[in-house]
N, C-alpha and C. Protein backbone atom coordinates (compact mmCIF):
# COMPACT_ATOMS: atom_id res chain seq x y z
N UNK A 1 -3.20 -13.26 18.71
CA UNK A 1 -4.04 -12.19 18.21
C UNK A 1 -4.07 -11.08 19.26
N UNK A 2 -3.78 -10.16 18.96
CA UNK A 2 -3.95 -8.77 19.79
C UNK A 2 -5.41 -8.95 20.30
N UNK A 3 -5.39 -7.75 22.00
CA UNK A 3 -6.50 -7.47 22.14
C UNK A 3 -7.48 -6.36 21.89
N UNK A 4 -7.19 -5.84 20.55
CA UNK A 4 -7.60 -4.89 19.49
C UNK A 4 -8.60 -5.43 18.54
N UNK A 5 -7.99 -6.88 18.24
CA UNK A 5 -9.16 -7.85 17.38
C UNK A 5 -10.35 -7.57 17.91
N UNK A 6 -10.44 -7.91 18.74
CA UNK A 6 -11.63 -7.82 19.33
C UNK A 6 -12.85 -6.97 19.43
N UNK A 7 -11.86 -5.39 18.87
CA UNK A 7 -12.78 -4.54 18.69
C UNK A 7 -12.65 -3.97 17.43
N UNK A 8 -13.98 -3.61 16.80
CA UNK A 8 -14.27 -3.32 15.38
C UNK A 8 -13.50 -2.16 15.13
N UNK A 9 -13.34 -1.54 14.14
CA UNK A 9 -12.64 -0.91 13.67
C UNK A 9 -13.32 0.84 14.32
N UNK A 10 -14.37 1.21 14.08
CA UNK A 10 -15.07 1.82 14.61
C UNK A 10 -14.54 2.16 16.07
N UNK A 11 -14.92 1.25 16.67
CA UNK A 11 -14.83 0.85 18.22
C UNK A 11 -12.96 1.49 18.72
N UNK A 12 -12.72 0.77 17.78
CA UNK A 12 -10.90 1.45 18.11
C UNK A 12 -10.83 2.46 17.49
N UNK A 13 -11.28 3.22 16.57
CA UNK A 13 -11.05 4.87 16.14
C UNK A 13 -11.63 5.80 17.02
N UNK A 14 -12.57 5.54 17.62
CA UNK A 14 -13.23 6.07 19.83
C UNK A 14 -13.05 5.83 20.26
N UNK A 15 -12.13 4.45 20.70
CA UNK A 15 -10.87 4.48 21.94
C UNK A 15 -9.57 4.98 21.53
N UNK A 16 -9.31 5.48 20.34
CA UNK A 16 -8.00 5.87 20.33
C UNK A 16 -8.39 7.07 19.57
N UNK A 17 -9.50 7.70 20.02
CA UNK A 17 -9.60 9.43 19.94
C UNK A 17 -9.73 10.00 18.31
N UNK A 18 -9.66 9.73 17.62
CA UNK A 18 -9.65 9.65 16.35
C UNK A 18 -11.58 10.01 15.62
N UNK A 19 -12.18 9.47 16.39
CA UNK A 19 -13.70 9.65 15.87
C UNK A 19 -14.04 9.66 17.72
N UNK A 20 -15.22 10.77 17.50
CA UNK A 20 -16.60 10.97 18.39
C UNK A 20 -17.52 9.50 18.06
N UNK A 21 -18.00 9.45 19.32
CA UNK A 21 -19.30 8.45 19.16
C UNK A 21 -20.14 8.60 18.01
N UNK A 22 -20.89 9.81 18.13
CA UNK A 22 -21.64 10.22 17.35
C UNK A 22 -21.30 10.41 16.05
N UNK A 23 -19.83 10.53 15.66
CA UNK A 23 -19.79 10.30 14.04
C UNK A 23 -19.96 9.27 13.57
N UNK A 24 -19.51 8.19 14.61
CA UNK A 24 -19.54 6.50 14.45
C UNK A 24 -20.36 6.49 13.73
N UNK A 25 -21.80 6.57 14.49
CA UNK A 25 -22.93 6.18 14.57
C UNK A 25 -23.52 6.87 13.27
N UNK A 26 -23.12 8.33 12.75
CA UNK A 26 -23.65 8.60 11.51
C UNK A 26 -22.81 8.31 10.20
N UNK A 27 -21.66 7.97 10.57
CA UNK A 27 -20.61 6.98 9.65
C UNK A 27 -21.36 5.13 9.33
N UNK A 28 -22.25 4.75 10.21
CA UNK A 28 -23.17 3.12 10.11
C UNK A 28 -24.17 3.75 9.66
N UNK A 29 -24.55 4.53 9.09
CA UNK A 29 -25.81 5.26 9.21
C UNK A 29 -25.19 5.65 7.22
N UNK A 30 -24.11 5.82 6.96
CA UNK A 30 -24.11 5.91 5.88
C UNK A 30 -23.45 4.65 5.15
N UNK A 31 -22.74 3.95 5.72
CA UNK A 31 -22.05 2.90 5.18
C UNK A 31 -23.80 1.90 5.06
N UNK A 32 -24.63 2.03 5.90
CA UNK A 32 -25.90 0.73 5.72
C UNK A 32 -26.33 1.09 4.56
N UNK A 33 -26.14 2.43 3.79
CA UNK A 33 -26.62 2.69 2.61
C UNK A 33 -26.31 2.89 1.47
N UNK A 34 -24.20 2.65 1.53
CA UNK A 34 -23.50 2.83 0.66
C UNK A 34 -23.04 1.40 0.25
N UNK A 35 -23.14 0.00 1.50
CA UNK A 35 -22.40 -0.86 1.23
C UNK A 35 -20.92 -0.73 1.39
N UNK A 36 -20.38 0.28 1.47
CA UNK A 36 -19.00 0.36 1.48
C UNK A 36 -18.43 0.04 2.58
N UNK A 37 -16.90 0.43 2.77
CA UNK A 37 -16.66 -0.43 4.25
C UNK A 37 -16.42 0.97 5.12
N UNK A 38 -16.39 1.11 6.46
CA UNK A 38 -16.68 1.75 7.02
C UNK A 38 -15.06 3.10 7.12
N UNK A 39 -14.12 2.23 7.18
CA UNK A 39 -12.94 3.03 7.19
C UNK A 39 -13.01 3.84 5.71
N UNK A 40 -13.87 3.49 4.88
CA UNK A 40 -13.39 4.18 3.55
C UNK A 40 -14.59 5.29 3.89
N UNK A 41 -15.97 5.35 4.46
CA UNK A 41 -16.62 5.89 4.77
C UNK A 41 -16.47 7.32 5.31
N UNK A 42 -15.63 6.47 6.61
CA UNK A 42 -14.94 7.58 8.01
C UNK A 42 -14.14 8.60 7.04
N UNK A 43 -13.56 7.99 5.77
CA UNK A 43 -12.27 8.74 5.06
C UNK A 43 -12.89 9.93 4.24
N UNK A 44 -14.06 9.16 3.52
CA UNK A 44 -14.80 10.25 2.60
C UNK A 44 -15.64 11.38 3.26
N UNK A 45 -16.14 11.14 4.44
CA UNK A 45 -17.09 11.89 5.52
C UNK A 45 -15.79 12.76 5.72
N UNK A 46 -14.92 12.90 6.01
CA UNK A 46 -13.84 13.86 6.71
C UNK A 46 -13.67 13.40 7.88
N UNK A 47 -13.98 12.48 8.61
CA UNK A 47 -14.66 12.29 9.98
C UNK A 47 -12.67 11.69 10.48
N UNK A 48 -12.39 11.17 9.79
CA UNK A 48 -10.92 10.73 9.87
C UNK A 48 -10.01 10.23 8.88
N UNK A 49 -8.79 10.70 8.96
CA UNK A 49 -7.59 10.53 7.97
C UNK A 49 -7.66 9.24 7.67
N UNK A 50 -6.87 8.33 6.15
CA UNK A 50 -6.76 8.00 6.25
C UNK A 50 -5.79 6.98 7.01
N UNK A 51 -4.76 7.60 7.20
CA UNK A 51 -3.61 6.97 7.92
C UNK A 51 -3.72 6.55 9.54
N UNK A 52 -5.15 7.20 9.95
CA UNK A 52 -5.33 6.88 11.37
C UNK A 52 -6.18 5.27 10.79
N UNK A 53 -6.97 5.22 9.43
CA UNK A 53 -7.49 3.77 9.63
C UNK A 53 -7.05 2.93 9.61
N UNK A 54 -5.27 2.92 8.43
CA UNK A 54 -4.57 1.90 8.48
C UNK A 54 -3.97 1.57 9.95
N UNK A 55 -3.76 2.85 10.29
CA UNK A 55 -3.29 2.68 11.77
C UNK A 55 -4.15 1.96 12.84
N UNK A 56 -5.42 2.30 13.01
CA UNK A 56 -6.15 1.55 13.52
C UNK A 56 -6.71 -0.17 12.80
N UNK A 57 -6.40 -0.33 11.65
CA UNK A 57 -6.42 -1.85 11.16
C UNK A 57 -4.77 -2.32 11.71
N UNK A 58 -3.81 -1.58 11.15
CA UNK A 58 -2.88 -2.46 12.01
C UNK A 58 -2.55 -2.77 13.33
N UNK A 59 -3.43 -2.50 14.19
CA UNK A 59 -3.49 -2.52 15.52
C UNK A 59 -4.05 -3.68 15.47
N UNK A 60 -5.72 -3.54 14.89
CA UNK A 60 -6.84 -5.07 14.78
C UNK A 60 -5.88 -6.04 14.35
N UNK A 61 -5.10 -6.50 13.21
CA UNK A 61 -5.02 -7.56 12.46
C UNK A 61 -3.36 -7.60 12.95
N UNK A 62 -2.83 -6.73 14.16
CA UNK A 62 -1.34 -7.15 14.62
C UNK A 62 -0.23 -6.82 13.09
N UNK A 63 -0.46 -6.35 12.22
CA UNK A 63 0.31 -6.03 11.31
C UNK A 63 0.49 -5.15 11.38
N UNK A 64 2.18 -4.68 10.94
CA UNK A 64 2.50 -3.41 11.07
C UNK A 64 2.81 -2.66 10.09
N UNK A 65 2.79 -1.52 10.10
CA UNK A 65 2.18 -0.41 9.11
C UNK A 65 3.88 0.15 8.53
N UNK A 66 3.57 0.56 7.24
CA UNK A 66 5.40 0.83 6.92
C UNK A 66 4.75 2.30 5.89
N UNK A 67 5.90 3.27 5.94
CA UNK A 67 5.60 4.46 5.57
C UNK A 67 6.38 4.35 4.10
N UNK A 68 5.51 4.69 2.73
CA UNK A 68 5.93 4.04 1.52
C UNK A 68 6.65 5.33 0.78
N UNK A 69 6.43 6.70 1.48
CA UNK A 69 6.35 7.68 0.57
C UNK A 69 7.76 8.07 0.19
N UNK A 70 8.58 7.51 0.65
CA UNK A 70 10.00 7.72 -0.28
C UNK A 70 10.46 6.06 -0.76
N UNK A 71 9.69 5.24 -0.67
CA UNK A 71 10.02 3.95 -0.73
C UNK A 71 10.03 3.32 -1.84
N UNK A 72 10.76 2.79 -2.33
CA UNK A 72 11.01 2.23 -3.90
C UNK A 72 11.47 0.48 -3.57
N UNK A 73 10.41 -0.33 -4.27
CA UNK A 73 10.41 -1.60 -4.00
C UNK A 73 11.69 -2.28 -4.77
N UNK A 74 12.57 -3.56 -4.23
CA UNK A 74 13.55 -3.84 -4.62
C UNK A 74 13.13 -5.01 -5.81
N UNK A 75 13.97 -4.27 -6.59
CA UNK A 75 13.93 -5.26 -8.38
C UNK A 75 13.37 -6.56 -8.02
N UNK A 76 14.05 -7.47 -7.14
CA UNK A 76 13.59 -8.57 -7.11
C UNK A 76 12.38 -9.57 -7.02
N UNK A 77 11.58 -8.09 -6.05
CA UNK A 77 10.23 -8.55 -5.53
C UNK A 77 9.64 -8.03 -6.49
N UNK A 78 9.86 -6.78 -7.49
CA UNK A 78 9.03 -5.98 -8.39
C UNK A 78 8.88 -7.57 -9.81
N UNK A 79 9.69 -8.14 -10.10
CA UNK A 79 10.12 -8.82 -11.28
C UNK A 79 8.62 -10.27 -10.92
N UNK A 80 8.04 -9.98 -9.70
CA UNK A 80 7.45 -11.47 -8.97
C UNK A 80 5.78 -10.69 -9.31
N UNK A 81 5.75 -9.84 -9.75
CA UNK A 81 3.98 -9.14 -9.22
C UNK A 81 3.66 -8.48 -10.50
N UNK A 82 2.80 -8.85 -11.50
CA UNK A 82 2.83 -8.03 -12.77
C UNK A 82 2.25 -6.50 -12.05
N UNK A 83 2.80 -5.56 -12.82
CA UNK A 83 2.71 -4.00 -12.38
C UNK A 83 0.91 -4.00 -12.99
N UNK A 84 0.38 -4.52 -13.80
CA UNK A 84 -1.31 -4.60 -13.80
C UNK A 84 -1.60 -5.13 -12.32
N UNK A 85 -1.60 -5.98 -11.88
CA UNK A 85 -2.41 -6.71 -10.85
C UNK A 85 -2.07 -5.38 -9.67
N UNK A 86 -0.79 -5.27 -9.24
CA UNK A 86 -0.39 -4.58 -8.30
C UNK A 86 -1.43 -2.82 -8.60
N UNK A 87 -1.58 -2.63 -9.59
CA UNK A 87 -2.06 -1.12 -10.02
C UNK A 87 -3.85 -1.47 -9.06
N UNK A 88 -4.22 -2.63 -9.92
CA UNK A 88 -6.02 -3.04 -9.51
C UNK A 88 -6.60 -3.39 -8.05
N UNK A 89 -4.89 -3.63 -7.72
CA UNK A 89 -5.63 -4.31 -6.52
C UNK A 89 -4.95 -3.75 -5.26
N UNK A 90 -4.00 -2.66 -5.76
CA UNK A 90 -3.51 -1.24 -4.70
C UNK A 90 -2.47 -2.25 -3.99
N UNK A 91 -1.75 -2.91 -3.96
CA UNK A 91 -0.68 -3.77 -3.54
C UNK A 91 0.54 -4.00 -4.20
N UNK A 92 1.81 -4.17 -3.51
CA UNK A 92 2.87 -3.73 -3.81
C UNK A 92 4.17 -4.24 -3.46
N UNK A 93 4.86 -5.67 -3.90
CA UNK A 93 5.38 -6.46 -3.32
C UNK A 93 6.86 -5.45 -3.14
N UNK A 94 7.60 -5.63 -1.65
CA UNK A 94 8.61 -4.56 -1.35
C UNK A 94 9.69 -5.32 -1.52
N UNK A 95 10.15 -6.41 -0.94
CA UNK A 95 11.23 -6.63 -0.46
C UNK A 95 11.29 -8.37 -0.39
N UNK A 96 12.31 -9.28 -0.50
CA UNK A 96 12.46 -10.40 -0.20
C UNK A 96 13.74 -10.54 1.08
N UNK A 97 13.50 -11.31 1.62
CA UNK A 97 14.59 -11.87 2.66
C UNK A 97 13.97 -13.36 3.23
N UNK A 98 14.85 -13.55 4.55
CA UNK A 98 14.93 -15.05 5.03
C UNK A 98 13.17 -15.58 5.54
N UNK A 99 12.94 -14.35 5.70
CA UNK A 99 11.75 -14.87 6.46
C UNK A 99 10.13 -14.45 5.01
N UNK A 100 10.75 -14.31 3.88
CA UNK A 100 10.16 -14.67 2.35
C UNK A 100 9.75 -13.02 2.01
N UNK A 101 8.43 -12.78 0.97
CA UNK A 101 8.64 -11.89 0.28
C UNK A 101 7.57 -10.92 1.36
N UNK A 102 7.99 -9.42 1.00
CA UNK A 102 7.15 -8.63 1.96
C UNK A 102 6.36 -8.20 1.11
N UNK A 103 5.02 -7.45 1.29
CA UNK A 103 3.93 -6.70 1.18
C UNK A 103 3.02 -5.88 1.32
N UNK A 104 2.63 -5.06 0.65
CA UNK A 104 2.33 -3.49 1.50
C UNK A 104 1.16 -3.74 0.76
N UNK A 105 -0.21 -3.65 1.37
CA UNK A 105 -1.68 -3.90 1.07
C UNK A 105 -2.70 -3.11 1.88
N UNK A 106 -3.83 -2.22 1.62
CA UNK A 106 -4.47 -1.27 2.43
C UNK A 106 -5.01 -1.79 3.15
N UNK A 107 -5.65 -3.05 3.01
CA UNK A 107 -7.02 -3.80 2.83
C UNK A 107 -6.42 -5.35 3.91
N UNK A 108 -6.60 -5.47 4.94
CA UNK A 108 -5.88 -6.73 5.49
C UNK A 108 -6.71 -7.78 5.36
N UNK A 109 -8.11 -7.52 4.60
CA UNK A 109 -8.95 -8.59 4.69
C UNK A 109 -8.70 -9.16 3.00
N UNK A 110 -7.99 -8.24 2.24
CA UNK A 110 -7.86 -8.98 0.85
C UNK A 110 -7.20 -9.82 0.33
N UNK A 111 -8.24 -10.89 1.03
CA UNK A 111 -7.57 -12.55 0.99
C UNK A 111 -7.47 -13.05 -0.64
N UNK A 112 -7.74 -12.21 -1.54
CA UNK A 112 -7.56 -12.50 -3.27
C UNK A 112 -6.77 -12.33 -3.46
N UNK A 113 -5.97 -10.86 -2.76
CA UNK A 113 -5.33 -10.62 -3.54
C UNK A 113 -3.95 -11.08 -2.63
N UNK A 114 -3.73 -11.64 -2.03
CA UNK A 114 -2.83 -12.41 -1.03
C UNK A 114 -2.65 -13.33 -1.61
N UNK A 115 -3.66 -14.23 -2.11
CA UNK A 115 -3.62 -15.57 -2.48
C UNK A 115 -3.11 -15.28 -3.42
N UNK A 116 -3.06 -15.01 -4.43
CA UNK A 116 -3.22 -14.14 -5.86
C UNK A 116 -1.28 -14.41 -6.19
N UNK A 117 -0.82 -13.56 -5.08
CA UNK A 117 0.75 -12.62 -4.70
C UNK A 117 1.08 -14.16 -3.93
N UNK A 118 0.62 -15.28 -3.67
CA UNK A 118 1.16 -16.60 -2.98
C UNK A 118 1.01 -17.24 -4.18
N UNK A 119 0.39 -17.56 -5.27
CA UNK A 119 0.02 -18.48 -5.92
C UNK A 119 1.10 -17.93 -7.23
N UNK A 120 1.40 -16.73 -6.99
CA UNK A 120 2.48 -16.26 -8.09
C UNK A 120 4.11 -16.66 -7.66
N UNK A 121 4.16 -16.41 -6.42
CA UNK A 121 5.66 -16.69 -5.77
C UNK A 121 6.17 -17.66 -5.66
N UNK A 122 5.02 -17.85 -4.96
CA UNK A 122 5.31 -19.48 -3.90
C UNK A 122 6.43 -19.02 -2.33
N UNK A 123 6.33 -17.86 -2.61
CA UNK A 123 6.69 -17.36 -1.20
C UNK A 123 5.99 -16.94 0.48
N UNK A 124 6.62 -17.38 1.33
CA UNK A 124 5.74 -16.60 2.40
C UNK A 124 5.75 -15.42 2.57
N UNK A 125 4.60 -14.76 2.63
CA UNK A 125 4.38 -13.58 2.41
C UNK A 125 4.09 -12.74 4.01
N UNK A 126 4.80 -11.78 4.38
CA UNK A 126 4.63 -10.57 5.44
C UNK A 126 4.30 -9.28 4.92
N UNK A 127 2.60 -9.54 5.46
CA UNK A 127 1.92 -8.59 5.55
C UNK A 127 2.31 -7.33 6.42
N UNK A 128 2.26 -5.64 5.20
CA UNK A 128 2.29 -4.65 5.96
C UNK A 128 1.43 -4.07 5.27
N UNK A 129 0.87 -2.58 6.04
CA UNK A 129 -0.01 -1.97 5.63
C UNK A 129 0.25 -0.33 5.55
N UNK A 130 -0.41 -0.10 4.61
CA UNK A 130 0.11 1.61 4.19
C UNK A 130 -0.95 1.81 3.35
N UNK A 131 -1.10 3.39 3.16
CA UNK A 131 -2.30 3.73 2.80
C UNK A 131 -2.38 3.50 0.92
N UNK A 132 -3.74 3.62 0.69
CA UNK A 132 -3.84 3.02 -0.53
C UNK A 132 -3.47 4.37 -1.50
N UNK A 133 -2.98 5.50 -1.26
CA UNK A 133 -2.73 6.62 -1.78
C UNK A 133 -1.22 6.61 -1.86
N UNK A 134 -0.45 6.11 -0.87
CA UNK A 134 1.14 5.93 -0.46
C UNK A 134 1.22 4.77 -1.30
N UNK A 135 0.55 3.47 -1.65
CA UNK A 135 0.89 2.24 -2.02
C UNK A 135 0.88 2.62 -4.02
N UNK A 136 -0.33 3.11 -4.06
CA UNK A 136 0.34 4.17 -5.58
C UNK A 136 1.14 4.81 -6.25
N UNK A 137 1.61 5.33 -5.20
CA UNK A 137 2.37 6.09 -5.44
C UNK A 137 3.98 5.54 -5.73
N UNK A 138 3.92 4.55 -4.62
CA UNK A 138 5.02 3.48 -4.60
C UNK A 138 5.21 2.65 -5.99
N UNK A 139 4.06 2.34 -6.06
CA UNK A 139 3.43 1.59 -7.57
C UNK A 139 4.17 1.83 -8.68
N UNK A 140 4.05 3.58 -8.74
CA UNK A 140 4.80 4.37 -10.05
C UNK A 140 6.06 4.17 -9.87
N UNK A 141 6.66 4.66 -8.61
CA UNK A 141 8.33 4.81 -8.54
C UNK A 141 8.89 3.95 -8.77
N UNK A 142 7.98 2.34 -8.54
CA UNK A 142 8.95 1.27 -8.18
C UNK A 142 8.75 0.81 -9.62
N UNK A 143 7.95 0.81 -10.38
CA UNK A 143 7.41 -0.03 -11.42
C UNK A 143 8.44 0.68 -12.55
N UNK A 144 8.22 2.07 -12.58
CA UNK A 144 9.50 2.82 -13.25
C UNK A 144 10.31 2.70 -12.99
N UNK A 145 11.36 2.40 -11.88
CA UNK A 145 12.46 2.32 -11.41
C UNK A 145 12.83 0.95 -12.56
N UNK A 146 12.20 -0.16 -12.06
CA UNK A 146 12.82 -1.53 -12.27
C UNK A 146 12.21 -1.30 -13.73
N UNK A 147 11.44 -0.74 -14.86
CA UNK A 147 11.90 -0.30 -16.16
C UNK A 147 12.93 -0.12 -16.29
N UNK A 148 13.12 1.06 -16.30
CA UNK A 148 14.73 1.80 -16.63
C UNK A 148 16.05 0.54 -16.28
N UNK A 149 15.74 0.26 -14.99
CA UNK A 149 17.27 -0.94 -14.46
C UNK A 149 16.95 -2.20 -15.56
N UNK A 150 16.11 -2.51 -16.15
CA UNK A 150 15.77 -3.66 -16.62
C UNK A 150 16.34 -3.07 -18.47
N UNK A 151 16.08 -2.02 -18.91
CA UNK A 151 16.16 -1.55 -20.24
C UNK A 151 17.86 -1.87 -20.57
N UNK A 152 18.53 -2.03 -21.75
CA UNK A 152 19.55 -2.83 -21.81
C UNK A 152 20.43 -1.46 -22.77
N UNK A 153 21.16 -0.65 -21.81
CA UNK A 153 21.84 0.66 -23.32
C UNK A 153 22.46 -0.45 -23.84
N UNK A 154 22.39 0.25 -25.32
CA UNK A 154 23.24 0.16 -26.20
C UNK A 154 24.73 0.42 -26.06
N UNK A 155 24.98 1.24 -25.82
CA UNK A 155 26.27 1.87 -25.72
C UNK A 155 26.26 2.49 -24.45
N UNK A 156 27.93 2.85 -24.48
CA UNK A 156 28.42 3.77 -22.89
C UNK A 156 27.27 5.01 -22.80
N UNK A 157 26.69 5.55 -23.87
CA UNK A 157 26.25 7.09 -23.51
C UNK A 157 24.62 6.73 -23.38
N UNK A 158 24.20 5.35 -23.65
CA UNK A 158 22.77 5.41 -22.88
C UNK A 158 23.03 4.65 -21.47
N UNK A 159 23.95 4.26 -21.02
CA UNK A 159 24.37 3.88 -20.19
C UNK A 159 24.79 4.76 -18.87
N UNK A 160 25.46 5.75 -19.33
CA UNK A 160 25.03 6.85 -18.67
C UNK A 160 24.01 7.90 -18.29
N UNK A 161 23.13 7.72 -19.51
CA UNK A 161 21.54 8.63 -19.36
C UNK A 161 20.97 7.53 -18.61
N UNK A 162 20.82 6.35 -18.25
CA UNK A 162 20.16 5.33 -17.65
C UNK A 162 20.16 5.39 -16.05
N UNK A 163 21.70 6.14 -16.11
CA UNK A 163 22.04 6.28 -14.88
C UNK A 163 21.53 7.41 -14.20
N UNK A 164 22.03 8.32 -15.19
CA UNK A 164 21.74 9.63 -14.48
C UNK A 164 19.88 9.95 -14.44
N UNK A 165 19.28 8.89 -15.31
CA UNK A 165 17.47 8.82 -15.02
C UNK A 165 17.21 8.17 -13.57
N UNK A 166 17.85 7.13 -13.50
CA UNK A 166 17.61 6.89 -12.06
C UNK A 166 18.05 7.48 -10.52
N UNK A 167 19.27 8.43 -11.02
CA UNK A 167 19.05 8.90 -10.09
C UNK A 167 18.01 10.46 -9.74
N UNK A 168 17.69 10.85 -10.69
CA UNK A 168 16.99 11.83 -10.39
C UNK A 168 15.69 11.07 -10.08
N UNK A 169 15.20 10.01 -10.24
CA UNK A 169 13.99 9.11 -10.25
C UNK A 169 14.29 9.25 -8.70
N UNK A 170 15.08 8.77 -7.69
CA UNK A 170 15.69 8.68 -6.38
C UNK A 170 15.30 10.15 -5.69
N UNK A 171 15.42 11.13 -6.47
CA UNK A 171 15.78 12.38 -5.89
C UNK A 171 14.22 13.23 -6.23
N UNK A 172 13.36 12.10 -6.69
CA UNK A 172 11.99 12.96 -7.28
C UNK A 172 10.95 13.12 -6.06
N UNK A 173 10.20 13.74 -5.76
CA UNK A 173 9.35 13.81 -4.71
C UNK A 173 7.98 13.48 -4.69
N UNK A 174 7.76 12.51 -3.91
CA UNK A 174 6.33 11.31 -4.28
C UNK A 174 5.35 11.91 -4.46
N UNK A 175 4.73 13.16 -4.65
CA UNK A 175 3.28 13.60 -5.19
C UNK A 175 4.02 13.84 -7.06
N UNK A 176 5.42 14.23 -7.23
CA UNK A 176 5.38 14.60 -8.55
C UNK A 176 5.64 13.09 -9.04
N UNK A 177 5.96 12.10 -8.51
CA UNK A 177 5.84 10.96 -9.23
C UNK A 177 4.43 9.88 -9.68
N UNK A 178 3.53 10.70 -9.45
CA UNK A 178 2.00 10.10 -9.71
C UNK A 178 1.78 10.49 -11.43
N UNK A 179 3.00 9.16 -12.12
CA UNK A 179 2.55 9.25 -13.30
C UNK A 179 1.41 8.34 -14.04
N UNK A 180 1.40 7.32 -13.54
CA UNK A 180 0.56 6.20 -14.19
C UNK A 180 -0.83 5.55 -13.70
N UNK A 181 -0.81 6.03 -11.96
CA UNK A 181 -1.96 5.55 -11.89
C UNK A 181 -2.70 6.20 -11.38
N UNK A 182 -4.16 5.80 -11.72
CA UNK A 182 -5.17 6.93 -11.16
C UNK A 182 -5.26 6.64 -9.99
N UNK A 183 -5.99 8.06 -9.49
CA UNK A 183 -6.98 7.63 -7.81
C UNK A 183 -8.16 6.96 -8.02
């Protein structure tokens, strides 16, 4: 375990410059009254980006952070995660290899939805983290992508529109691909 665990999330966004003391302190001051968790707090206050919280959770929990915004998850892992669960629960299975299936999740404490993505596979799962705005976004490209590759032309000439959809899908730019899911 890193020696980052050790300090709250808070605590590492004022050692690593990111938040003043004093916002901390009026960031606990609104989370004691919102219930919410504090990084989503820091996010809505303006007080800090989100990408400095994932950044500062992947420091705490030793997981490392992967940048999703041109990233399109491979068929294989997409075919393992129904595109509902992945939409609800902001998670986004990427990739399989030797060392089992990977995962991009905002939230490192969302032991449901881990279990959830283990109890579907039966794979070991490597945790990464990316923001829950990037992991959406991923959501659409990838979930559309492996549509289209999965749809069966009829003939040579949808066979070619199939083609030529995916590649402009490749060539689309991740804010205009926010077709399906909300914020």
């Amino acid at each position: 375990m890193s020696k980052s665990a050790y300090l709250r999330i808070g605590e590492l966004l004022v050692l690593e410059g990111f938040l003043s003391p004093e916002q901390l302190e009026e960031a606990l001051l609104w989370r004691s009254r919102t219930k919410a968790r504090l990084g989503e707090v820091l996010s809505e206050l303006g007080f800090v980006r989100e990408e400095n919280v994932i950044a500062a959770l992947a420091k705490q929990f030793d997981h490392p952070m992967i940048d999703l915004s041109d990233f399109t998850a491979k068929f294989e892992a997409i075919e393992l995660v129904p595109q509902q669960f992945a939409i609800e629960h902001v998670c986004l299975p990427l990739w399989i290899d030797e060392r089992g299936l990977h995962i991009a999740i905002a939230d490192p404490l969302g032991i449901h939805t881990i279990n959830a993505m283990y109890s579907w596979t039966k794979l070991k799962l490597n945790v990464h983290l990316a923001t829950p705005a990037d992991i959406k976004r991923a959501i659409n490209r990838s979930y559309i992508a492996n549509s289209i590759r999965s749809a069966k032309p009829k003939h040579a000439r949808r066979q070619k529109d199939r083609d030529e959809l995916l590649e402009l899908l490749a060539a689309v730019e991740p804010s205009q691909s926010e077709l399906s899911v909300a914020a």
